[in-house]
Protein backbone atom coordinates (compact mmCIF):
# COMPACT_ATOMS: atom_id res chain seq x y z
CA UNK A 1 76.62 77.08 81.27
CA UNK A 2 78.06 80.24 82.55
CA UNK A 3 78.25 79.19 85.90
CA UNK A 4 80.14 75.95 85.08
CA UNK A 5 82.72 78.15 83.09
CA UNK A 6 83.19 80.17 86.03
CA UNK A 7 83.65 77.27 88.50
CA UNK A 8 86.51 76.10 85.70
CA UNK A 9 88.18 79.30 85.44
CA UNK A 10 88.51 79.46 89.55
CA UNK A 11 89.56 75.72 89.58
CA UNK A 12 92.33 76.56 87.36
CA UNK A 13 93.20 79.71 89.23
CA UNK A 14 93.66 77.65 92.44
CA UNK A 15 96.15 74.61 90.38
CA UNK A 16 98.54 77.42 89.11
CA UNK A 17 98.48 79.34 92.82
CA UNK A 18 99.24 75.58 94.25
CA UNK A 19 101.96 75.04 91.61
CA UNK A 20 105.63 75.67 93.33
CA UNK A 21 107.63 77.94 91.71
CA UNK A 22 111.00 76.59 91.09
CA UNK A 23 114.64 77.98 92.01
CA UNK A 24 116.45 80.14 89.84
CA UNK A 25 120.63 78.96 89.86
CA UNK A 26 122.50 81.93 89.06
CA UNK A 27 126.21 81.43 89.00
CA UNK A 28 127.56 84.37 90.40
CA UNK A 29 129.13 85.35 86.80
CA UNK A 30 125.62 85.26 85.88
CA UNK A 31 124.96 87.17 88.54
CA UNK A 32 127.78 89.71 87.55
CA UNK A 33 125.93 90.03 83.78
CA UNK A 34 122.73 90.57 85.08
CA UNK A 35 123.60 93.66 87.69
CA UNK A 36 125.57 95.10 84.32
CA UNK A 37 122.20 94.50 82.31
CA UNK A 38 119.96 96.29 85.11
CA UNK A 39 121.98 98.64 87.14
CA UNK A 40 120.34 102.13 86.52
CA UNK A 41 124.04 103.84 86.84
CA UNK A 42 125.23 102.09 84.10
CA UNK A 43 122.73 102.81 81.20
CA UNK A 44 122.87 106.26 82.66
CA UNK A 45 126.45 106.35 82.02
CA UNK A 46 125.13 104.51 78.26
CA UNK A 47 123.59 107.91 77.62
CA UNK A 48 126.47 110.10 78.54
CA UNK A 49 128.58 108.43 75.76
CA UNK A 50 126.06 108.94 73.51
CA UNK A 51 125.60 112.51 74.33
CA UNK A 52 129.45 113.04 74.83
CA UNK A 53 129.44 111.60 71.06
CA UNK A 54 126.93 114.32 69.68
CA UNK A 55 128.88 116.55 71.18
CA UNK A 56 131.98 115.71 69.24
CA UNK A 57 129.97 115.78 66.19
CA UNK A 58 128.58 119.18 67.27
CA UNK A 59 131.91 121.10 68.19
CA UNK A 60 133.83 119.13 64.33
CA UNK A 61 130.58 120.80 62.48
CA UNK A 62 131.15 124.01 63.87
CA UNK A 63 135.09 123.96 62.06
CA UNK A 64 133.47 124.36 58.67
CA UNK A 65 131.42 127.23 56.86
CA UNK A 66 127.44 127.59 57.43
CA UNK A 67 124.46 129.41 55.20
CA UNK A 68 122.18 131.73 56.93
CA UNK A 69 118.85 133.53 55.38
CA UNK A 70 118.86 137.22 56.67
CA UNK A 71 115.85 139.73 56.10
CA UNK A 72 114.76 143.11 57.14
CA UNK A 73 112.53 145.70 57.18
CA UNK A 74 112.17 149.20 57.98
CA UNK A 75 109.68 152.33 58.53
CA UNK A 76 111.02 155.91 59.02
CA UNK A 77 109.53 158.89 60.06
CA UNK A 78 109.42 162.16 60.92
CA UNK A 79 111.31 163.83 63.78
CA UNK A 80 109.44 162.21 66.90
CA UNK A 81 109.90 166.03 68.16
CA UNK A 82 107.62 167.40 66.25
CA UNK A 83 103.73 167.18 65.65
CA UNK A 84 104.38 164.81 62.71
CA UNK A 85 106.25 162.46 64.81
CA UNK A 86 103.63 159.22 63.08
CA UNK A 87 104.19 160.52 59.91
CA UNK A 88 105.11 157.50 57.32
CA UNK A 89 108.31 159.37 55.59
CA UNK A 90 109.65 156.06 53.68
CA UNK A 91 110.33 152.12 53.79
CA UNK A 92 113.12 149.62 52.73
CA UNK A 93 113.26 146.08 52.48
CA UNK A 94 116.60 144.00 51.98
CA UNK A 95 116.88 140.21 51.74
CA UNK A 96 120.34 137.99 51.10
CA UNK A 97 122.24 134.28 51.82
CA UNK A 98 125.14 134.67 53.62
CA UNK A 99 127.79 132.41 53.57
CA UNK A 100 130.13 132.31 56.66
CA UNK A 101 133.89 130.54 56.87
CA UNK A 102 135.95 130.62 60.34
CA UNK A 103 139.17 131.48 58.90
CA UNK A 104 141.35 132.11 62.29
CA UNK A 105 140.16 131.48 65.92
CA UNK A 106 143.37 131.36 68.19
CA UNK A 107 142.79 127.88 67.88
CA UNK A 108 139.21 127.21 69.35
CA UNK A 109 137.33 125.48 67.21
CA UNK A 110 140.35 122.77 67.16
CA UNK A 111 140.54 122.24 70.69
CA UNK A 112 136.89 122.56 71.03
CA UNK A 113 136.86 119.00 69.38
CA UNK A 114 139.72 118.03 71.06
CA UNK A 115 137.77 118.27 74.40
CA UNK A 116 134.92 117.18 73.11
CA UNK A 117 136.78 114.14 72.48
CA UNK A 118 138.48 114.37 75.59
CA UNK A 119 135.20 113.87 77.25
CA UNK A 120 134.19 111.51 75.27
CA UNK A 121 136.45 108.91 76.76
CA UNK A 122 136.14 110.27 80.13
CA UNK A 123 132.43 109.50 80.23
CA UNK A 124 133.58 105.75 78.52
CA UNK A 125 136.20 105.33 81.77
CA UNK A 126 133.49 106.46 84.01
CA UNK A 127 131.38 104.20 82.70
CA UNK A 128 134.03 101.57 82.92
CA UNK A 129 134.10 102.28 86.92
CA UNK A 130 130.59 102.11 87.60
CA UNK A 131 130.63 98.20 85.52
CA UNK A 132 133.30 97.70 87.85
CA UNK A 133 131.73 99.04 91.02
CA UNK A 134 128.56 97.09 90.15
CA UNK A 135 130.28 94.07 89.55
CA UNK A 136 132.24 94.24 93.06
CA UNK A 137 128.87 94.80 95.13
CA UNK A 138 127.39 92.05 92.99
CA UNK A 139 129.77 89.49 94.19
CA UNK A 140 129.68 91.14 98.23
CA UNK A 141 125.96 90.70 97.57
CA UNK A 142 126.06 87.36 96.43
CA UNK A 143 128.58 86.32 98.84
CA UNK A 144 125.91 87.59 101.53
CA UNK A 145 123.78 85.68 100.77
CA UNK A 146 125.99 82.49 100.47
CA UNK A 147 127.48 83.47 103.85
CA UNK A 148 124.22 83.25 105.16
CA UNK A 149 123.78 79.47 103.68
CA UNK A 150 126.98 78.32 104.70
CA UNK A 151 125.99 79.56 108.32
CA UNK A 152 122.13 78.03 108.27
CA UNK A 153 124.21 75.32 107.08
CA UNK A 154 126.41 75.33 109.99
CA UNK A 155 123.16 75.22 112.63
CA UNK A 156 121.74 72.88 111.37
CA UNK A 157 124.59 70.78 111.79
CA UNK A 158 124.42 71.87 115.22
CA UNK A 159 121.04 71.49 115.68
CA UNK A 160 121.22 67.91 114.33
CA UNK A 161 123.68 66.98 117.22
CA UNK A 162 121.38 68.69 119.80
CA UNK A 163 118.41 67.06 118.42
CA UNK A 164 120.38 63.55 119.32
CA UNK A 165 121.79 64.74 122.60
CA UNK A 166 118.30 65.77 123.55
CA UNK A 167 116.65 62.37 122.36
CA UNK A 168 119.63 60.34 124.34
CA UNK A 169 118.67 63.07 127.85
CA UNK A 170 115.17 62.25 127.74
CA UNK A 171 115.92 58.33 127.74
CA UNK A 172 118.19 58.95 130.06
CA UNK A 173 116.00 61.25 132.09
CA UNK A 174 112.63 58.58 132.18
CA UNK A 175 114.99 56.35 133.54
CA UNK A 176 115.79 59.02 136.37
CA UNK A 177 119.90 58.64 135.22
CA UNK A 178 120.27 62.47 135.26
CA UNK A 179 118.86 65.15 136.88
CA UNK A 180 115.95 67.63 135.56
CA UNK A 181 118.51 70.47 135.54
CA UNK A 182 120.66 68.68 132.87
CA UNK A 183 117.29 67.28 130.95
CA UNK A 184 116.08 71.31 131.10
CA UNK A 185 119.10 72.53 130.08
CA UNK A 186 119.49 69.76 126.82
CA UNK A 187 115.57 70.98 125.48
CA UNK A 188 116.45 74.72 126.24
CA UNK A 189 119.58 73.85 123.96
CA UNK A 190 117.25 72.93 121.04
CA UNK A 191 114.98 75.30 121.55
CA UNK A 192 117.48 77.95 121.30
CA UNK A 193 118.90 76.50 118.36
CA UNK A 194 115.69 76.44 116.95
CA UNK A 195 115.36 80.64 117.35
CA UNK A 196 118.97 80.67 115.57
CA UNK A 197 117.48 78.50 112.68
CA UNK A 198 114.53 81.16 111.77
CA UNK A 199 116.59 83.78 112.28
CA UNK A 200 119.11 82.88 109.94
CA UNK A 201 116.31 82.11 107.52
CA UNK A 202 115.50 85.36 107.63
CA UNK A 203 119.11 86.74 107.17
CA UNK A 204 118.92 84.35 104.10
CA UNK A 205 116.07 86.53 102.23
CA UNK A 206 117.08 89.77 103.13
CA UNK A 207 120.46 89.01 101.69
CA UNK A 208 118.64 87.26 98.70
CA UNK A 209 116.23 90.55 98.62
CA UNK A 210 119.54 92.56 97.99
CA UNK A 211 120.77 90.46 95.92
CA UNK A 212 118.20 90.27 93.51
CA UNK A 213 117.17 94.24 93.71
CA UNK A 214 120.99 94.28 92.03
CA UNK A 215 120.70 91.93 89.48
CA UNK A 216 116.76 92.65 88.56
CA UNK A 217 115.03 89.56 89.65
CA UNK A 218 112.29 90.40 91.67
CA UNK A 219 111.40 86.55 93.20
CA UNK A 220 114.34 86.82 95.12
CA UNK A 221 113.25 83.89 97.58
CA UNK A 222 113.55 81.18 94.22
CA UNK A 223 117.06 82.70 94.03
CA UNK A 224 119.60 79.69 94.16
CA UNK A 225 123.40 79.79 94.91
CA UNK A 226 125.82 77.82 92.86
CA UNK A 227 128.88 77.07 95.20
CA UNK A 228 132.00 78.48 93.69
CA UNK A 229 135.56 79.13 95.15
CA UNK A 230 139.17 80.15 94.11
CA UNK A 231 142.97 79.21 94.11
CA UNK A 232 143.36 78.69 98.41
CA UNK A 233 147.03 80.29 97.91
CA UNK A 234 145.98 83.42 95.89
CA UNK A 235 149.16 85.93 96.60
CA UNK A 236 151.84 82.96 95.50
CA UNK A 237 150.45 83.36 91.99
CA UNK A 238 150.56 87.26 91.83
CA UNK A 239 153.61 89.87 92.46
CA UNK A 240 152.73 92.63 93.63
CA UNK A 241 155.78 94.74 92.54
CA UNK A 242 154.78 94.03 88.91
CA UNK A 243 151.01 94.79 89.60
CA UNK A 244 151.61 98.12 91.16
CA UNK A 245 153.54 98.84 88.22
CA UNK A 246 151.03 98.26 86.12
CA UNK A 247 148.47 100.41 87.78
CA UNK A 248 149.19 103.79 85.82
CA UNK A 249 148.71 101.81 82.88
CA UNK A 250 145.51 99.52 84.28
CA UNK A 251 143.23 101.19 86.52
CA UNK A 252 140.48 103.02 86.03
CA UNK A 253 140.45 105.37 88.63
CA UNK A 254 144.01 106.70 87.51
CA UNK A 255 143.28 106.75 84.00
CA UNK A 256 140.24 109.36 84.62
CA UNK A 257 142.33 111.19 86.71
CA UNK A 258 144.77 111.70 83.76
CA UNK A 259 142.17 111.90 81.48
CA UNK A 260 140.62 114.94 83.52
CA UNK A 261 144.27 116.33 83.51
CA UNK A 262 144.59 116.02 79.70
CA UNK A 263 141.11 118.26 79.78
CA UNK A 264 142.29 120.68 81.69
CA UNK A 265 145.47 121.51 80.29
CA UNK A 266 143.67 122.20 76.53
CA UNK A 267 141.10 124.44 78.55
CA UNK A 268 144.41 126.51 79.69
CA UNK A 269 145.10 126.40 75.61
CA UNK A 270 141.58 127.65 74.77
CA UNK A 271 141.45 130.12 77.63
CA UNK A 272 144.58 131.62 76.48
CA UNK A 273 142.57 131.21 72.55
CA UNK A 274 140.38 133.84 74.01
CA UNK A 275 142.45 136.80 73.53
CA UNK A 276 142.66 136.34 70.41
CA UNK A 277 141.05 137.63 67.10
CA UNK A 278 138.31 135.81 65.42
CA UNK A 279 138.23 136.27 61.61
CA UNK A 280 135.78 135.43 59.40
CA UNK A 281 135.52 134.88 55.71
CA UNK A 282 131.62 136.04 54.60
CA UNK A 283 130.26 135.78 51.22
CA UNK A 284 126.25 137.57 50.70
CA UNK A 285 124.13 137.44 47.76
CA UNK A 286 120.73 139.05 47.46
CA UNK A 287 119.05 142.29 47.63
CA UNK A 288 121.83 144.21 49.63
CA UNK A 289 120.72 147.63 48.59
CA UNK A 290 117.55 148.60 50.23
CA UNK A 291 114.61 148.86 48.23
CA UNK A 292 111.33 151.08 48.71
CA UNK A 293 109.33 148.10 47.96
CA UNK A 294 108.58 144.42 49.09
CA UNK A 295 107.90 143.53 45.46
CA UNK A 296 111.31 144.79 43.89
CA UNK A 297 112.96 141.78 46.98
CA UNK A 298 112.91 139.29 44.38
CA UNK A 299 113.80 140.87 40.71
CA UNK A 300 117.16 139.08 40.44
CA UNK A 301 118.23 141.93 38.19
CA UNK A 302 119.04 143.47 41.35
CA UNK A 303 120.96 140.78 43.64
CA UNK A 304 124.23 141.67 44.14
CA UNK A 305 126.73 139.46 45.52
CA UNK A 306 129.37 141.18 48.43
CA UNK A 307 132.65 139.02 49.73
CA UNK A 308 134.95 140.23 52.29
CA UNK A 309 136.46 139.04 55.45
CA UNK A 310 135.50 140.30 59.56
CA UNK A 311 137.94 140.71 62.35
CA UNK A 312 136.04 140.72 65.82
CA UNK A 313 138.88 141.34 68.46
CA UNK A 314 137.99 142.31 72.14
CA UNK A 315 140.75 143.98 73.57
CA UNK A 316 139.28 145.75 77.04
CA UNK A 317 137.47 143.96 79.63
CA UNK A 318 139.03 144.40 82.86
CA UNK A 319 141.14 141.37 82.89
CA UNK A 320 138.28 139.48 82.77
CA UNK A 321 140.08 136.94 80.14
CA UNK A 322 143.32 137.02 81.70
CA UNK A 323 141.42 135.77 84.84
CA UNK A 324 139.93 132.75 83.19
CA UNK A 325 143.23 131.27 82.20
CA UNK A 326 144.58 132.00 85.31
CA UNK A 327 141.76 129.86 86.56
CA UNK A 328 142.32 127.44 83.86
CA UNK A 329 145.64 127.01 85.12
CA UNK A 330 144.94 126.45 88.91
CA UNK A 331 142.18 123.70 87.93
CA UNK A 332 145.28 121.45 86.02
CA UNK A 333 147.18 121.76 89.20
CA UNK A 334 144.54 120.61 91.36
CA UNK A 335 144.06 117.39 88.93
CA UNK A 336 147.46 116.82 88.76
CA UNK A 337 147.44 116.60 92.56
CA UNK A 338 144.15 114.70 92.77
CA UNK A 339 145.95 112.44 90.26
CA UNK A 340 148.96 111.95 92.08
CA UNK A 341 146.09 111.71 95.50
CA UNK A 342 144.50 108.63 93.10
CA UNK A 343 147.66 106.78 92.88
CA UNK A 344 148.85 107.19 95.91
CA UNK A 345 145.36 105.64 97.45
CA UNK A 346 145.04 103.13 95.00
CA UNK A 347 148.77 101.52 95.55
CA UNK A 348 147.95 101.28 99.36
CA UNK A 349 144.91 99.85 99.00
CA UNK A 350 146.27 97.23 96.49
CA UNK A 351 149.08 96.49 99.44
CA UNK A 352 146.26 96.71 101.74
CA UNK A 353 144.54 93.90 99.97
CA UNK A 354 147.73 91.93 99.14
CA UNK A 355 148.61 91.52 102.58
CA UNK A 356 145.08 90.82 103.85
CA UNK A 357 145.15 88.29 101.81
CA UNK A 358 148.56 86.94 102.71
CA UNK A 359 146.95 86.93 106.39
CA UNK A 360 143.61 85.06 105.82
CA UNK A 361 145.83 82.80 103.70
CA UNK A 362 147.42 81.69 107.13
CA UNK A 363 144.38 82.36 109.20
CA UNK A 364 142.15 80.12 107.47
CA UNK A 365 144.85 77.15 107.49
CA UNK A 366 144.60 77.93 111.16
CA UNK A 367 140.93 77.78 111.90
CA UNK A 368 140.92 74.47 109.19
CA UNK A 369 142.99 72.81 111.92
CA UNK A 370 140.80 74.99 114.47
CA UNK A 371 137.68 72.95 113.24
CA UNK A 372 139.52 69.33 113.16
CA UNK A 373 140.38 70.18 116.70
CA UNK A 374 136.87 70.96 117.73
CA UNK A 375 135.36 68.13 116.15
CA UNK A 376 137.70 65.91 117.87
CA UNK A 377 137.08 67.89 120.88
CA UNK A 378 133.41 67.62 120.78
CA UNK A 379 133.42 63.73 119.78
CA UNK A 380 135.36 63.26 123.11
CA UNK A 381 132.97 65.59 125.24
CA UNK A 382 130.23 63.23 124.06
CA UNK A 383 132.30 59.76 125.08
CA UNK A 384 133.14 61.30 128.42
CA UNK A 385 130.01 62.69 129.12
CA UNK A 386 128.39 59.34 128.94
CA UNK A 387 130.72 58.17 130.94
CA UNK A 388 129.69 60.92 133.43
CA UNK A 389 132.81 62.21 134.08
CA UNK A 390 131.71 66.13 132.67
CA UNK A 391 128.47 67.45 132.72
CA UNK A 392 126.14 68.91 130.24
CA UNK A 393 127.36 72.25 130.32
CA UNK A 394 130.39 70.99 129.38
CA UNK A 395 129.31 68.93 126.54
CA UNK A 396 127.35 72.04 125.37
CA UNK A 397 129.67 74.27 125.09
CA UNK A 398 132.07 71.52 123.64
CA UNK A 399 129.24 72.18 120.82
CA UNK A 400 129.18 75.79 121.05
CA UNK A 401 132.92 75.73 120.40
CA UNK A 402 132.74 73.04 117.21
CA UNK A 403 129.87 75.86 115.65
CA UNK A 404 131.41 78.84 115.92
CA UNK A 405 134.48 77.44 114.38
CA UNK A 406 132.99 76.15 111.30
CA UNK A 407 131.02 79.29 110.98
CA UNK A 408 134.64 81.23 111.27
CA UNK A 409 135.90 79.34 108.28
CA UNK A 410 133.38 79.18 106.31
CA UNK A 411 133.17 83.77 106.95
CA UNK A 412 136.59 83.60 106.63
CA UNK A 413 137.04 81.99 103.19
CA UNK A 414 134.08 83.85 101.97
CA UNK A 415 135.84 87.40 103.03
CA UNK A 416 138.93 85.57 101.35
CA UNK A 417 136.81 85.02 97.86
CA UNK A 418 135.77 89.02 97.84
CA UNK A 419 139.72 90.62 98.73
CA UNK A 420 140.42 87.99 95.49
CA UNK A 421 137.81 89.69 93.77
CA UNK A 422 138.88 93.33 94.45
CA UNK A 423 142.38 92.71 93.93
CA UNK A 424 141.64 91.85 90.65
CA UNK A 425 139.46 94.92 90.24
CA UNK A 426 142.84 97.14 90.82
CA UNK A 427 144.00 96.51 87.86
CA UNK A 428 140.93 96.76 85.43
């Protein structure tokens, strides 16, 4: 009985390992979602909001009063001079709440929060940038891998044509109508197309490999490209004087760099808070007097209750202070000129992009007509050459020509998709 359990346990083991797995579509929106979902940067980011938020919380709490349990106690004795230095000459014991309210701070505790704040949304715009950075190596990734496709695609166009030139040589070549160099030459053809094949099979799962360590799919080989595309005439639907007006108020990049300028500027203001006084309000209550015995702590006959304010003002240390606002102050320039650095690189690169854009526009209306031209040109090649007037070489690289055209396009209009893509991303 055992035994026939165990033969239907491996039997059933060896119909799921024979079942195919199936391909996984993923849109490349999906795709997008997914890298946001798993990208380790990103919930990294998640949990500097979070912390950026207790600190807000932290640096509001510390604006308002707080209770505090103080106790003490002391031995004294005899002049440590003498031979009685260990002898016991009394003891006192004290024990009170205190109650302490910041009642002036030069303004720290106020932009404490503020920067706290500050930070707050700096960490949110960072984590705005990484989405953003994720999303733009999602869709490179994913049009990787459908470059790769498209090109497989491509050779196996080519390869079908060989295939046919190659069945039409050997006919040709049993009944001695062309020579063994030409018959050679047609096989090595295919065979070399063959090696291009696998090779680009192989270009197809590394790319798919990438793709799915990105968007957290581990069978990256059932990975399945959905086709997609965009407007063929991109930069008549934008203008670019508007968008790189809009950038100080749209990108990312230039909002942290204000942001970090906004920080800086209040840690100038609390710096300069530094020289001045702290004062305290303080309210005790307890056993203030000290008392020759533990036990007479807690006869509430005795508490007394003591209000008053405390001034703590540090007025020497070598400049130290001055220092750190002079400091303060050359760390706002250099983010005001990192600032102005982020602009400045961000508008040419949006121009950059614009007029790449403009160019593949043109180019790929070019190598559209390029392609037409080599099909035509290869369809001839084939009449003439069975009319013997070229040879195979000829025909051949009549073929070579059509391939690498269609492969240019199709790179082309994929490179054309991403420069869409990260135009966009300019002003987001």
């Amino acid at each position: 009985m055992k035994r026939n359990r165990a033969e239907i346990v491996i039997v059933i083991l060896l119909v799921l390992l024979t079942v195919p797995s199936f391909a996984q579509k993923i849109t490349i929106q999906e795709a997008a979602e997914l890298a946001v979902k798993n990208n380790k940067d990103i919930k990294v980011g998640m949990l500097e909001m979070e912390r950026g938020q207790i600190d807000v919380n932290r640096s509001w709490k510390k604006r308002f009063f707080k209770v505090s349990y103080n106790a003490s106690a002391n031995v004294y004795f005899k002049d440590i001079l003498t031979k009685e230095a260990l002898t016991k000459t009394g003891e006192s014991y004290q024990h009170y709440i205190s109650l302490s309210q910041p009642i002036y701070t030069g303004g720290k505790l106020k932009l404490g929060n503020e920067i706290s704040k500050d930070n707050l949304k700096l960490a949110e715009l960072k984590l705005d940038k990484t989405r953003k950075d994720t999303i733009l190596s999602t869709v490179q990734a994913y049009i990787d891998v459908y470059d790769a496709i498209s090109t497989l695609g491509v050779l196996k166009k080519s390869k079908e044509a060989l295939d046919e030139n190659y069945k039409i040589q050997t006919e040709k070549y049993e009944l001695r109508m062309v020579t063994k160099p030409e018959y050679r030459e047609a096989e090595r053809s295919v065979k070399d197309m063959e090696a291009q094949i696998v090779q680009q099979q192989g270009n197809i799962e590394i790319a798919k490999e990438s793709l799915g360590i990105l968007i957290g799919i581990p069978d990256s080989e059932n990975i399945e490209i959905v086709p997609f595309g965009v407007e063929d005439n991109f930069t008549k639907t934008v203008d670019l004087k508007k968008d790189l007006e809009k950038l100080t108020v749209l990108n990312t990049e230039y909002k942290i760099a204000q942001k970090q300028i906004d920080i800086t500027k209040k840690n100038v203001k609390l710096e300069k808070a530094n020289l001045m006084p702290t004062i305290n309000g303080t309210i005790n209550y307890g056993a203030l007097t000290s008392k020759n015995k533990p036990k007479g702590l807690f006869e509430a006959r005795d508490f007394t209750a003591v209000a008053g304010v405390t001034m703590t003002w540090d007025i020497f240390d070598w400049g130290r202070r001055k220092d750190d606002v002079k400091y303060a102050k050359k760390t706002q320039e250099i983010a005001e000129v990192k600032s102005e650095q982020t602009l400045d690189l961000v508008r040419a690169n949006m121009r950059k992009t614009y007029y790449q854009l403009q160019a593949l526009e043109k180019s790929l209306e070019a190598l559209k007509v390029a392609v037409e031209k080599a099909e035509e040109t290869y369809s001839l090649e084939k009449e003439r050459y069975t009319y013997s007037l070229i040879t195979m070489n000829n025909l051949l690289d009549a073929e070579a020509k059509l391939r690498l055209s269609r492969v240019n396009y199709a790179n082309t209009k994929l490179k054309y998709y991403y420069l869409v893509s990260q135009y966009g991303a300019f002003l987001d």
